[in-house]
C-alpha atoms as a PDB file:
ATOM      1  CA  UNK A   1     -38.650-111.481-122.244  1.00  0.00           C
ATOM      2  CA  UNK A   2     -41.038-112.727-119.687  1.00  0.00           C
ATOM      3  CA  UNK A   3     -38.649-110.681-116.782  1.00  0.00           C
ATOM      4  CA  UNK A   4     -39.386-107.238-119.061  1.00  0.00           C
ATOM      5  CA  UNK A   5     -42.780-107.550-119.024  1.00  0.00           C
ATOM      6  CA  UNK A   6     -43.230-108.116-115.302  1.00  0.00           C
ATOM      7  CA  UNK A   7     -40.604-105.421-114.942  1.00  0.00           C
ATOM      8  CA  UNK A   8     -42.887-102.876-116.947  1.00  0.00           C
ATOM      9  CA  UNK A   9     -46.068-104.005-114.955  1.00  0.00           C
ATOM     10  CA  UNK A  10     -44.780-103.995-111.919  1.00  0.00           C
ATOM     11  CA  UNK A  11     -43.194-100.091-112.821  1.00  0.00           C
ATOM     12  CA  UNK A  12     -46.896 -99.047-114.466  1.00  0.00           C
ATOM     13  CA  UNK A  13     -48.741-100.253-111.118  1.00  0.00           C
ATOM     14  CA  UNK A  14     -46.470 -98.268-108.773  1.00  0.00           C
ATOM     15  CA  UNK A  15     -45.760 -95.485-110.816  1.00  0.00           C
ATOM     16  CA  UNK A  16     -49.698 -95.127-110.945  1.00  0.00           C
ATOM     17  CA  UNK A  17     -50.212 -95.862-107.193  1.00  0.00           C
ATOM     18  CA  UNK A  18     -47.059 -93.194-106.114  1.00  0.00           C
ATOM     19  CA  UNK A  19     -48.890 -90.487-108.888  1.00  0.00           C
ATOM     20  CA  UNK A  20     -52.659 -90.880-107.816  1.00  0.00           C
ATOM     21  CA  UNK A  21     -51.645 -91.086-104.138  1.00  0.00           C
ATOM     22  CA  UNK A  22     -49.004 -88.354-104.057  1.00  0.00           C
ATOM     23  CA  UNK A  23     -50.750 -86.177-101.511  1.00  0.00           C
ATOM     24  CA  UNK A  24     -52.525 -88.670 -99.629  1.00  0.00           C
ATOM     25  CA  UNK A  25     -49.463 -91.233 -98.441  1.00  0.00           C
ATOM     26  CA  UNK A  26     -46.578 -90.985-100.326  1.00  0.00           C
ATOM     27  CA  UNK A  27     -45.440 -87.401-100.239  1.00  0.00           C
ATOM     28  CA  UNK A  28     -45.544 -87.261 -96.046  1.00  0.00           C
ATOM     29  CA  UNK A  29     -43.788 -90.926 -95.857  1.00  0.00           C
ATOM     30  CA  UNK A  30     -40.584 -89.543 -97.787  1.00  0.00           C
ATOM     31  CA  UNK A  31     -40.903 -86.304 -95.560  1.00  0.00           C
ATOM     32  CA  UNK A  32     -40.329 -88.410 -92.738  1.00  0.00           C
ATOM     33  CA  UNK A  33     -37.679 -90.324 -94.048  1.00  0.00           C
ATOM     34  CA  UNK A  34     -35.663 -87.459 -96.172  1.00  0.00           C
ATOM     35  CA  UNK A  35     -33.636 -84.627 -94.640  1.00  0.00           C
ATOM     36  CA  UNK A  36     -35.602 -81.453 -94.762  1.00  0.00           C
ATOM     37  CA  UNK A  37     -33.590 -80.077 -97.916  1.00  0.00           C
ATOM     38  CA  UNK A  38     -34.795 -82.730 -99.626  1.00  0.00           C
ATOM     39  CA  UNK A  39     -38.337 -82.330 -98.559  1.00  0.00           C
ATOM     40  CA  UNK A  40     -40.988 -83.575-101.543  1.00  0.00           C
ATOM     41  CA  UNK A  41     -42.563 -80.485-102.928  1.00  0.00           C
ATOM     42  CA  UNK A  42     -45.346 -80.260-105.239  1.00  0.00           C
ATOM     43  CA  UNK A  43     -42.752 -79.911-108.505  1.00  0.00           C
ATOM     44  CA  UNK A  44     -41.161 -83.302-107.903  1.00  0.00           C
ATOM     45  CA  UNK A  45     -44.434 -85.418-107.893  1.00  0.00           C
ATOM     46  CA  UNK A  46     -43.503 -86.598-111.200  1.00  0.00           C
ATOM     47  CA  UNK A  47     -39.305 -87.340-110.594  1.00  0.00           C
ATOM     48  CA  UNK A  48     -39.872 -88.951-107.269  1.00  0.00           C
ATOM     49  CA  UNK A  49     -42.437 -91.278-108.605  1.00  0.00           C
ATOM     50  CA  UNK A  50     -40.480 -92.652-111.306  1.00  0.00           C
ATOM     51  CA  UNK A  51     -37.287 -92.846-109.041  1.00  0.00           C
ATOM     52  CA  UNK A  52     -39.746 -94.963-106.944  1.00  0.00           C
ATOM     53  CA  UNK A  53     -41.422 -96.620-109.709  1.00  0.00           C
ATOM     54  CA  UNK A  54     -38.194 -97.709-111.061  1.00  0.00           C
ATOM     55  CA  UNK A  55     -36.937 -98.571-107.766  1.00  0.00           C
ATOM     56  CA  UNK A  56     -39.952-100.628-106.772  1.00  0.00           C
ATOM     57  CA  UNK A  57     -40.000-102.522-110.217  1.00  0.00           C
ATOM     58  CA  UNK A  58     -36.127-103.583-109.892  1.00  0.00           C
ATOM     59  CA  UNK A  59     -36.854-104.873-106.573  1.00  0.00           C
ATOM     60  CA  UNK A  60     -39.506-106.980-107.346  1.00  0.00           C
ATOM     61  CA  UNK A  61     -38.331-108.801-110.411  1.00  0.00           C
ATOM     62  CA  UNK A  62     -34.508-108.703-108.844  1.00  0.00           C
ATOM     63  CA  UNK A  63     -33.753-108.231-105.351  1.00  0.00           C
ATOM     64  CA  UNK A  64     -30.803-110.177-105.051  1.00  0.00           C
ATOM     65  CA  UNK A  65     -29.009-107.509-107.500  1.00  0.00           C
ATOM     66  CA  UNK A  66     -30.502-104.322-105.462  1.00  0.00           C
ATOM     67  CA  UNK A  67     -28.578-106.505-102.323  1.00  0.00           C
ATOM     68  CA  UNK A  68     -25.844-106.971-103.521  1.00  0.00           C
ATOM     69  CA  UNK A  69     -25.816-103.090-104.340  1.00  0.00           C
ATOM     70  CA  UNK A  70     -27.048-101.897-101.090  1.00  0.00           C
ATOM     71  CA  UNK A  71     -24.147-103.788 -99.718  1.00  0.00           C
ATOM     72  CA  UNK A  72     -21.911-102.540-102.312  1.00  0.00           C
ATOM     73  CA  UNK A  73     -22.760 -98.714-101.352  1.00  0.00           C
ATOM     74  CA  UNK A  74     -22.615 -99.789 -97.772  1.00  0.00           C
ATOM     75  CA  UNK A  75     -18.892-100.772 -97.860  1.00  0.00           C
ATOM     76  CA  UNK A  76     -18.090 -97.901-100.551  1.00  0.00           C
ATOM     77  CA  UNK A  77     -19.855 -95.383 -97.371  1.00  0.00           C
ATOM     78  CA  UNK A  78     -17.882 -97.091 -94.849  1.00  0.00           C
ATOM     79  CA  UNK A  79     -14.186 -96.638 -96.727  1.00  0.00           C
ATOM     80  CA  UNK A  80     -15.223 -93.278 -97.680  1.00  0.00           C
ATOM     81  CA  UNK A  81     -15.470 -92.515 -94.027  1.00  0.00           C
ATOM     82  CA  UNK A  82     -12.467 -94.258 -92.690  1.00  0.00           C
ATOM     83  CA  UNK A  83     -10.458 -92.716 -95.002  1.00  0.00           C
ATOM     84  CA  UNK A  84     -12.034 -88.950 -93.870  1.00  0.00           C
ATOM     85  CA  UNK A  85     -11.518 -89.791 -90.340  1.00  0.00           C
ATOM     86  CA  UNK A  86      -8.006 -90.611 -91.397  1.00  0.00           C
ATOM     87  CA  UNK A  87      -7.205 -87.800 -93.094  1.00  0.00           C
ATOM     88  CA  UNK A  88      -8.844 -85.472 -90.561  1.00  0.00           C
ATOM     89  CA  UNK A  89      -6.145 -86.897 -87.527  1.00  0.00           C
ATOM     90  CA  UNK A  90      -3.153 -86.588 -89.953  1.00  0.00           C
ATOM     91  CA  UNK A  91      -4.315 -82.555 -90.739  1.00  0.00           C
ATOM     92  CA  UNK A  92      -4.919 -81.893 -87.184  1.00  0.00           C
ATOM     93  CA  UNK A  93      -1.997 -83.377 -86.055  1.00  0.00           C
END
């Protein structure tokens, strides 16, 4: 119980911070870090504060799980591209 209420403070303080702050810090520091098709326009304020609200929160109260998922995806990417590389030389050849 204790873990869901740090969980929902921790998501209220940054979802308020990434909302009040949108223009100021948070919207250029994603444009430098997202492709420009994914650029942070003025209709996504509320969606990519949340994602990073939610994000934020998870990390705080439980970073080993969001490691051992970033490692997880990590691996998954790497197969995923082994396995296009392979099947790129076996249609070209």
């Amino acid at each position: 119980m204790v873990e869901a209420v740090i969980w929902l403070i921790a998501f209220v303080a940054i979802l308020f911070l990434c909302y009040t702050r949108w223009a100021a810090s948070v919207s250029p520091g994603l444009d430098k870090v997202m492709p420009a098709v994914m650029a942070t326009r003025g209709e996504n304020r509320l969606v990519w504060s949340l994602a990073l609200a939610v994000l934020g929160a998870t990390t705080l109260v439980r970073p080993v799980d969001i490691l051992l998922i970033l490692i997880l995806l990590g691996l998954i990417a790497l197969i995923g591209m082994k396995l296009v590389a392979w099947a790129t030389r076996k249609a070209n050849s």
